[in-house]
Protein backbone atom coordinates (compact mmCIF):
# COMPACT_ATOMS: atom_id res chain seq x y z
CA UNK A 1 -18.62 -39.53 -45.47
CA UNK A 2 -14.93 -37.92 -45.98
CA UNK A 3 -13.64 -34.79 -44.10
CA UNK A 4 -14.22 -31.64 -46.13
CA UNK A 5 -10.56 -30.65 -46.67
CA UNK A 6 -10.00 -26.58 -46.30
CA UNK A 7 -7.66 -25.38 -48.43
CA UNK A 8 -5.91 -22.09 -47.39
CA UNK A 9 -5.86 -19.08 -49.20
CA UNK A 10 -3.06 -17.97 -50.69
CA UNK A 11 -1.40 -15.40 -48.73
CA UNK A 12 -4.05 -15.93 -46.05
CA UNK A 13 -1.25 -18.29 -43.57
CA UNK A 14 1.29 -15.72 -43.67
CA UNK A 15 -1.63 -12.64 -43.35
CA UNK A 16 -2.60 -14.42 -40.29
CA UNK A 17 1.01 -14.46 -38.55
CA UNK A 18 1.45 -10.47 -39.19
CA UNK A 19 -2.33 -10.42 -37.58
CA UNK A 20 -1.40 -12.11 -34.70
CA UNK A 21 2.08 -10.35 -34.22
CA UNK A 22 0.06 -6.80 -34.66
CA UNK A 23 -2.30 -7.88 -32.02
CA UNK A 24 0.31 -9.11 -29.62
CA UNK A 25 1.39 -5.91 -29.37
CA UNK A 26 -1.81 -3.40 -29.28
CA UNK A 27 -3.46 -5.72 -26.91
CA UNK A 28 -1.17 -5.28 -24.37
CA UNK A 29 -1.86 -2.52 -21.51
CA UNK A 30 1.04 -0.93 -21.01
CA UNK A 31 1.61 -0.29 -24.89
CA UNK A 32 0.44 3.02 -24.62
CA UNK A 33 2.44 4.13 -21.61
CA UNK A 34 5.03 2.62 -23.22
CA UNK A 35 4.76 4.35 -26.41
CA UNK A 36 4.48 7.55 -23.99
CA UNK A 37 7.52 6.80 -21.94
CA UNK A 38 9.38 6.62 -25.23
CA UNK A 39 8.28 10.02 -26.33
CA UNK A 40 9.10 11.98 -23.15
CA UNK A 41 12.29 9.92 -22.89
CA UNK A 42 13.22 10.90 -26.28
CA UNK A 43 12.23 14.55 -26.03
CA UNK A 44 14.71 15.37 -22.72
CA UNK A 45 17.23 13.38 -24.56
CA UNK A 46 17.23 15.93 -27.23
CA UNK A 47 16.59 18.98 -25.05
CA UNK A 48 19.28 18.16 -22.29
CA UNK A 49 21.41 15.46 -23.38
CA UNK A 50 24.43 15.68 -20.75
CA UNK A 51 22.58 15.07 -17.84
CA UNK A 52 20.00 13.08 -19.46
CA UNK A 53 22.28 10.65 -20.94
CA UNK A 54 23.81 9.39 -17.52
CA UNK A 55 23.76 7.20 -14.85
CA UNK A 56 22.98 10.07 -12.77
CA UNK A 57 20.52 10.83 -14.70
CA UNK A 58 19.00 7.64 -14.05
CA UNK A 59 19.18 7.82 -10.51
CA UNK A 60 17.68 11.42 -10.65
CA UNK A 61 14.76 10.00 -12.36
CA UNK A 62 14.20 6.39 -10.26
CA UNK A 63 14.13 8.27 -7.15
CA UNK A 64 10.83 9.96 -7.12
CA UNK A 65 9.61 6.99 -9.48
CA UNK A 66 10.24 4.42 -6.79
CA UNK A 67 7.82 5.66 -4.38
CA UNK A 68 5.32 7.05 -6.63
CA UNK A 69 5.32 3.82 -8.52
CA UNK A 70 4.78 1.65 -5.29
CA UNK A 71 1.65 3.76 -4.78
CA UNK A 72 0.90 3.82 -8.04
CA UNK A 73 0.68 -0.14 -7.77
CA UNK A 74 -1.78 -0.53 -5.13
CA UNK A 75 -3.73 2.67 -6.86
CA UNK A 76 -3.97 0.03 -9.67
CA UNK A 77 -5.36 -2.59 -8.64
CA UNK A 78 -7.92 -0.84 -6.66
CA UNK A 79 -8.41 0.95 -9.48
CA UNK A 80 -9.26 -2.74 -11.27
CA UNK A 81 -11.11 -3.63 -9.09
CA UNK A 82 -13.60 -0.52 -9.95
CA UNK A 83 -12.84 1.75 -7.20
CA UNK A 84 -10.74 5.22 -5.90
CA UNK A 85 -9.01 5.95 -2.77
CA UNK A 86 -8.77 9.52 -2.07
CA UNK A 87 -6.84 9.44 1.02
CA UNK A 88 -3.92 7.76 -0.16
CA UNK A 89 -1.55 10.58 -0.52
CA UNK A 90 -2.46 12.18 2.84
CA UNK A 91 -1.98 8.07 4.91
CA UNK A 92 1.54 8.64 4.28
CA UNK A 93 1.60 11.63 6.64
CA UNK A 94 -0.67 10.25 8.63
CA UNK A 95 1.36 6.80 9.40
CA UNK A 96 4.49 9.05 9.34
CA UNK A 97 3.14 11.31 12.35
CA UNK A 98 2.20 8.19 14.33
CA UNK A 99 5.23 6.61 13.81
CA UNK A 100 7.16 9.69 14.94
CA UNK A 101 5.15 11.01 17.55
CA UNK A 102 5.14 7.76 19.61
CA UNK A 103 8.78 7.48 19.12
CA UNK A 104 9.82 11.30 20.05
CA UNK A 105 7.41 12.04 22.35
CA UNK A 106 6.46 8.78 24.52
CA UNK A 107 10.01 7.53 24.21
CA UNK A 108 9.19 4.31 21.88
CA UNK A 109 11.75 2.48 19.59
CA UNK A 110 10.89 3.37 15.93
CA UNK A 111 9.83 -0.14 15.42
CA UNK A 112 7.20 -0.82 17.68
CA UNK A 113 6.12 2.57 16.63
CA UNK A 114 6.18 2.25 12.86
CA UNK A 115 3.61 -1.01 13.80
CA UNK A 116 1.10 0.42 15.59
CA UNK A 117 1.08 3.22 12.21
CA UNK A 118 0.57 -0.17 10.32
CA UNK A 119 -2.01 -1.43 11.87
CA UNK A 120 -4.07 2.04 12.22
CA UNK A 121 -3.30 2.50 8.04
CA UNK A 122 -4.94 -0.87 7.69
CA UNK A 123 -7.61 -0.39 10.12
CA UNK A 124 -8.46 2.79 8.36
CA UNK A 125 -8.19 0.66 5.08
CA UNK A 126 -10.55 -1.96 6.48
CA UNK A 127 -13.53 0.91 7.46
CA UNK A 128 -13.28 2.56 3.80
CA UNK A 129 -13.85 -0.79 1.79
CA UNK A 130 -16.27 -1.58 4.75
CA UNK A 131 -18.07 1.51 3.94
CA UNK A 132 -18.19 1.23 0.53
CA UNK A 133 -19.43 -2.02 0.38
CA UNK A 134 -21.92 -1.93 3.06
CA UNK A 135 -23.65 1.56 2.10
CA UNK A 136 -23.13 1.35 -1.39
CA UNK A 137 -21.63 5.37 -1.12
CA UNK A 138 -19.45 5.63 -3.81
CA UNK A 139 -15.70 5.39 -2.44
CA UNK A 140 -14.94 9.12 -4.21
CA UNK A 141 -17.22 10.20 -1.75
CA UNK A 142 -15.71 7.97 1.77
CA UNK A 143 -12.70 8.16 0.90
CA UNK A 144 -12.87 12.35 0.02
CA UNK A 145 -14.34 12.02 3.56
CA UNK A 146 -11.50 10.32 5.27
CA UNK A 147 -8.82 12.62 3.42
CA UNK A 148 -10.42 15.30 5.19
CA UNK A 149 -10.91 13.65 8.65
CA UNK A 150 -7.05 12.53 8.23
CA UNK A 151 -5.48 15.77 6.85
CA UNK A 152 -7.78 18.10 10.04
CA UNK A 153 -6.32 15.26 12.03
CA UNK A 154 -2.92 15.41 11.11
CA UNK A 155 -2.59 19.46 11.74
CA UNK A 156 -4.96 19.33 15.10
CA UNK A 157 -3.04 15.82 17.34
CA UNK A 158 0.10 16.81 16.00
CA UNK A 159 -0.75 20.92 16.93
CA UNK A 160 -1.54 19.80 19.94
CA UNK A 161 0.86 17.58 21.08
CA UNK A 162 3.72 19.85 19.63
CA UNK A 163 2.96 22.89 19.61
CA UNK A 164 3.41 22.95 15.78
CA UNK A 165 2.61 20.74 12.73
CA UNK A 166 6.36 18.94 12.63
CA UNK A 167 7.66 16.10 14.26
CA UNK A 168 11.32 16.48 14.45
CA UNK A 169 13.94 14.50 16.18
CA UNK A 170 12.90 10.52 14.79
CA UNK A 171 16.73 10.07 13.86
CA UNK A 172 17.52 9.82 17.57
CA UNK A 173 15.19 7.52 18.20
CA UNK A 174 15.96 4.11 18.91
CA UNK A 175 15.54 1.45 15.89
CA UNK A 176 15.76 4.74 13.27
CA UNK A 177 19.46 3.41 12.03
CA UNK A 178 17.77 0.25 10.89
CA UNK A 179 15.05 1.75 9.91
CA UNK A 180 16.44 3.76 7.34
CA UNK A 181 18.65 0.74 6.13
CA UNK A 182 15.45 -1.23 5.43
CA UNK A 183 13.59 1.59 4.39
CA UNK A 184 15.50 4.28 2.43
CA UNK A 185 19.14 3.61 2.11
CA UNK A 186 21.47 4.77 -0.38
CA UNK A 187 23.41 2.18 -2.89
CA UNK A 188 26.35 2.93 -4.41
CA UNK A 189 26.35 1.98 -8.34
CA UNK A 190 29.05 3.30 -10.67
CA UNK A 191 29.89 5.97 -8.03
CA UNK A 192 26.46 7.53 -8.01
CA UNK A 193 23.97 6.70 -5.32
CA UNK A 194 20.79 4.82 -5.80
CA UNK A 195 18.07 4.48 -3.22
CA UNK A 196 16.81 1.44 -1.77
CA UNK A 197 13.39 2.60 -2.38
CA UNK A 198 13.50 1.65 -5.82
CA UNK A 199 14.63 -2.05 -4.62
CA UNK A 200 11.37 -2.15 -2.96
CA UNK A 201 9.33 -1.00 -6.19
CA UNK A 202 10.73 -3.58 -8.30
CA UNK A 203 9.65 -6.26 -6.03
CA UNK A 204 6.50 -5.20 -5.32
CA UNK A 205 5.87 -4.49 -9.26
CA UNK A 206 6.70 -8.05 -10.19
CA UNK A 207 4.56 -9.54 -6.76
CA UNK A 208 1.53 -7.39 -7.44
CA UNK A 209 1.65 -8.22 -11.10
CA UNK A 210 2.35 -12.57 -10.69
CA UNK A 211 -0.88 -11.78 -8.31
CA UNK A 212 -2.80 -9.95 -10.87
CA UNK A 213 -2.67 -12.49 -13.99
CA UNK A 214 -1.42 -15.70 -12.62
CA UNK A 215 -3.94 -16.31 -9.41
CA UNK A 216 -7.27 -16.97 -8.82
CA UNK A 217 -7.29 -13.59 -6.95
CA UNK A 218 -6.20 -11.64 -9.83
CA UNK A 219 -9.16 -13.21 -11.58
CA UNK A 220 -11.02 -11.85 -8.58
CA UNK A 221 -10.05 -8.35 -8.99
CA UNK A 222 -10.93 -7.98 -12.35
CA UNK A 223 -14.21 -9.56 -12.16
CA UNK A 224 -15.37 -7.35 -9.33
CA UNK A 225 -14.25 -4.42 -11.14
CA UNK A 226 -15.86 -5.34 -14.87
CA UNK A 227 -19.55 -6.09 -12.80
CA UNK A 228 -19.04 -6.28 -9.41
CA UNK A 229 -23.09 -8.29 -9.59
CA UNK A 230 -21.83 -10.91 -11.75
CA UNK A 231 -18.91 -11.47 -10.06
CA UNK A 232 -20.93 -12.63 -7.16
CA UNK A 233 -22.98 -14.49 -9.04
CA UNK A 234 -20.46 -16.71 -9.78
CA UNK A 235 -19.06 -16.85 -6.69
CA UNK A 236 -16.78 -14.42 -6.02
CA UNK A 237 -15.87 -12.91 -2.72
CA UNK A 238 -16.40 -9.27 -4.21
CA UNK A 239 -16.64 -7.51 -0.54
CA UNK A 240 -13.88 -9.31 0.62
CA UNK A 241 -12.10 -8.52 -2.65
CA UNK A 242 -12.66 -4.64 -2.50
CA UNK A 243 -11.48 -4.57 1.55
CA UNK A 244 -8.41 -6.29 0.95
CA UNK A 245 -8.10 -3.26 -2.00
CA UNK A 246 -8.53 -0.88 0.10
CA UNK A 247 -6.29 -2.19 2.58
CA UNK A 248 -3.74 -2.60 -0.01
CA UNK A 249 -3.32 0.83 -0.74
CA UNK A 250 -3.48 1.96 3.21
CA UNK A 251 -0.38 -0.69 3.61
CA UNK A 252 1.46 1.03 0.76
CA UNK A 253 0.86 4.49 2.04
CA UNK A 254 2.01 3.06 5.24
CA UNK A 255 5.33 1.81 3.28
CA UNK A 256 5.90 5.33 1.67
CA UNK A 257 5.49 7.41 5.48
CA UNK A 258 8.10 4.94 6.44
CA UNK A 259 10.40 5.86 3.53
CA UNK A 260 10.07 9.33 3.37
CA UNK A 261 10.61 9.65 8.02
CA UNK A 262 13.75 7.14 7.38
CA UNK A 263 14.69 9.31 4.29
CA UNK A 264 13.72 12.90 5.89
CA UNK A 265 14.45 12.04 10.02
CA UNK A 266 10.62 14.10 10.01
CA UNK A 267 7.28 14.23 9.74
CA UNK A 268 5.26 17.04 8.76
CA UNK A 269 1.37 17.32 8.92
CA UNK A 270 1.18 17.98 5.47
CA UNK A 271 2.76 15.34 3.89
CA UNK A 272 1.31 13.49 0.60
CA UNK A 273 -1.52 16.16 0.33
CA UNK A 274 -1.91 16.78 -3.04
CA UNK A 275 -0.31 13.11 -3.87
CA UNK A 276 -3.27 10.96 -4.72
CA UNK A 277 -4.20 12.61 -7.62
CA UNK A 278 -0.54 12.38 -8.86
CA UNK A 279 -1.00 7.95 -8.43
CA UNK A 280 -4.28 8.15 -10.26
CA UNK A 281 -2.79 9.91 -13.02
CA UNK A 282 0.34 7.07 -13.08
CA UNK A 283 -2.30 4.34 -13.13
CA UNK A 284 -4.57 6.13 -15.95
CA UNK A 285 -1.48 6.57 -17.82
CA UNK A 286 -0.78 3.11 -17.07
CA UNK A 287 -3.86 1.99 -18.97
CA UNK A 288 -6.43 1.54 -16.17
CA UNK A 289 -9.78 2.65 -16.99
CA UNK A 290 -11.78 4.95 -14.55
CA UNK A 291 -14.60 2.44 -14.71
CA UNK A 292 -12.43 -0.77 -13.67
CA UNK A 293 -12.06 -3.96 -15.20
CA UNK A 294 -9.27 -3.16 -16.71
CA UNK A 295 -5.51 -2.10 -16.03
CA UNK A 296 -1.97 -3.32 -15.13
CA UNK A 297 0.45 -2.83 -12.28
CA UNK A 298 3.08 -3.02 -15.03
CA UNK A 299 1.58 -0.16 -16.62
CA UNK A 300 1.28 1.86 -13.40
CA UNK A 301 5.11 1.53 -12.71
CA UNK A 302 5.43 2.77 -16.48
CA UNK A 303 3.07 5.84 -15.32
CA UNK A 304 5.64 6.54 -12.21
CA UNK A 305 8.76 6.42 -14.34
CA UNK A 306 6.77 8.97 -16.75
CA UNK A 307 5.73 11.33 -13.75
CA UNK A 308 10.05 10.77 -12.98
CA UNK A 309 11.25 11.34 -15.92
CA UNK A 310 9.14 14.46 -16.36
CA UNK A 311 10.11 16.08 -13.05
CA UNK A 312 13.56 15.50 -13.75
CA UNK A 313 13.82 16.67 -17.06
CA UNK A 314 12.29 19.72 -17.03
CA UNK A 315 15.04 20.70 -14.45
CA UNK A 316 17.45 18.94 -16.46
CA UNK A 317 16.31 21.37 -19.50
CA UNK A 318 16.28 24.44 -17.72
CA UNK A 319 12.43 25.08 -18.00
CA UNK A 320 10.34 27.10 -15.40
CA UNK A 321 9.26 24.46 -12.80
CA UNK A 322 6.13 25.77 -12.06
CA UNK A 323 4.69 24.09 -15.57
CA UNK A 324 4.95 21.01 -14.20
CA UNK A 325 2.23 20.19 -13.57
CA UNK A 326 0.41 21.60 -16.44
CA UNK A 327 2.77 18.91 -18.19
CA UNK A 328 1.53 16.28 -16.72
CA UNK A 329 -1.82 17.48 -17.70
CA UNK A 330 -1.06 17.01 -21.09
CA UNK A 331 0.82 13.93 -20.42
CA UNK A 332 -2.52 12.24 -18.84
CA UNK A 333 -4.63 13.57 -21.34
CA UNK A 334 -2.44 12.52 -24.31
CA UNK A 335 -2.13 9.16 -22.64
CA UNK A 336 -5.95 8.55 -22.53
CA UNK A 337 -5.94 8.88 -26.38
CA UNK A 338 -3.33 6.66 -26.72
CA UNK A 339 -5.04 4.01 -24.89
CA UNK A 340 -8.22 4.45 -26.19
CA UNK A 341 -6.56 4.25 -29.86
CA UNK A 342 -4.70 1.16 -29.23
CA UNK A 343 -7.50 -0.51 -27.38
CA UNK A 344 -9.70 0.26 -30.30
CA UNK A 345 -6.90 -0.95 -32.64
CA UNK A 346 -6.67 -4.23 -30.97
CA UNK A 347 -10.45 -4.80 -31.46
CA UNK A 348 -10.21 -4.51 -35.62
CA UNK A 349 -7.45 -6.53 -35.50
CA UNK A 350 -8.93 -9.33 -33.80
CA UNK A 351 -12.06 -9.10 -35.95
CA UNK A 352 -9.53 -8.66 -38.63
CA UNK A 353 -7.95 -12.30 -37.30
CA UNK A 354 -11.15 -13.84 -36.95
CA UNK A 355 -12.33 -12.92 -40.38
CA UNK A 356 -9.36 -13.88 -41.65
CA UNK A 357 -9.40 -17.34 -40.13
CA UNK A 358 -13.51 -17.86 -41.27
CA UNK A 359 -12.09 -17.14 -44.66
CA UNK A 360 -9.30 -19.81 -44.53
């Protein structure tokens, strides 16, 4: 019996190709930070064009960006992987004060030092994702714990030890010159000084991402965050998978507490307090979804550069900067719409592709 030959409609090769381009382009997860990025970028630009429109300007905005977006990273994929980590902000203080007070005050080089902070961020890493997989507590709730345990901690050891909540002094420590070349050095470009923090964003951005959608890990992440059940099921290593997480994002707050003690020659007891709802918001923006699943690193580092630009400008322009953070209110909030619009979007237009094909 012959082949039943389908003959295309007309129009219907050429509708397909402006389908499939459309698609391309809502589908991806970054498209609405993207879209937002554009829109703040555009609106300081027109606001404040001399300082906006500058290398400086640049560098201005990159600074905070770098570190936030590092967080924001790690905030991500935990974040994909369906859970939170509330004591992110305040491990940055935390593996800052350890770092300095064995340095200053038992006579340590910063190195050793800045190791043993390592090793306590991860261990504290390893007993969240430990807890939350074991009890089945949500990790709002153990990790809202250990922000509290960390933050009394931080004022009481470093009280006590000092006499008041700063650790002063880490510059002339041994190891701190290297230290801050590694850590949080500045690099000349055009005659206006760039910070080596952002060095270390870029690489971790395009690491954390190769992970994310080109190994079987990545895979991992997202299928313990889409049904954490199912993922098991099929064989996935979903409490291993949610440790690492959480261990992820204690090694980057253990990264930024080295940055900001190389950058700062301090450590105060409040640092980063405050900060871990600011990573969330750069990963939301970024297109992860509070129920997991779903996300990219890529989008997160979008997020940061947002949070940047937005701190920056509204110096830049003049404006009172206590309605910052009201601005990023409406930034998040905005950027949730977005997404949810261009997530819907991409689902007509692949039905629209798919009906479009069953008709050819």
């Amino acid at each position: 019996m012959p082949a039943k030959v389908v003959t295309a409609a007309p129009g219907t090769e050429e509708q397909l190709v402006q389908v499939g381009l459309v698609r391309s382009v809502f589908r991806r997860v970054e498209i609405g930070a993207l879209i937002g990025a554009v829109a703040v970028w555009l609106l300081f630009a027109a606001v404040a064009p001399g300082n906006w429109l500058s290398v400086t300007g640049v560098a201005r905005i990159l600074d905070p960006a770098s570190t936030l977006g590092i967080m924001a990273i790690a905030v991500a994929l935990l974040m994909i992987g369906g859970e939170f980590d509330l004591s992110t902000g305040v491990m940055t203080g935390t593996t800052g004060l350890i770092a300095g007070l064995l340095s200053t005050r038992l006579g340590w080089n910063l190195w050793p030092a800045m190791f043993v902070a390592l090793v306590i961020a991860l261990g504290i890493g390893y007993v969240n994702g430990l807890m939350v997989t074991r009890t089945g507590l949500p990790s709002f709730i153990v990790t809202l714990a250990t922000f509290f345990v960390l933050r009394g901690a931080n004022v009481g050891i470093t009280r006590l030890v000092t006499e008041q909540v700063y650790v002063g002094g880490i510059d002339k420590t041994q190891g701190f010159d290297l230290a801050r070349l590694v850590f949080n050095t500045g690099i000349d470009v055009f005659g206006v000084e760039f910070r080596s923090s952002i060095i270390w964003w870029v690489v971790i951005a395009v690491l954390a991402s190769w992970v994310l959608l080109r190994t079987k890990y990545g895979s991992w992440i997202f299928a313990v965050g889409g049904d954490a059940n199912a993922a098991r099921n099929l064989g996935v290593p979903a409490t291993r998978v949610k440790i690492a997480l959480f261990m992820t994002t204690a090694a980057a707050g253990w990264l930024v507490g080295m940055m900001n003690i190389a950058r700062l020659r301090s450590a105060v007891a409040s640092q980063g307090i405050g900060q871990e709802f600011v990573y969330i918001i750069a990963a939301t923006i970024g297109g992860c979804l509070l129920t997991g699943g779903y996300g990219s690193v890529i989008g997160a580092s979008i997020g940061a550069i947002i949070f940047g630009m937005a701190q920056v400008g509204i110096v830049f322009a003049g404006w009172d900067t206590d309605w910052f953070y009201s601005f990023l209110g409406v930034m998040l909030l905005a950027a949730v719409l977005v997404n949810n619009y261009t997530r819907r979007r991409a689902q007509e237009i692949s039905l629209a592709a798919a009906k479009a094909r069953t008709e050819g």
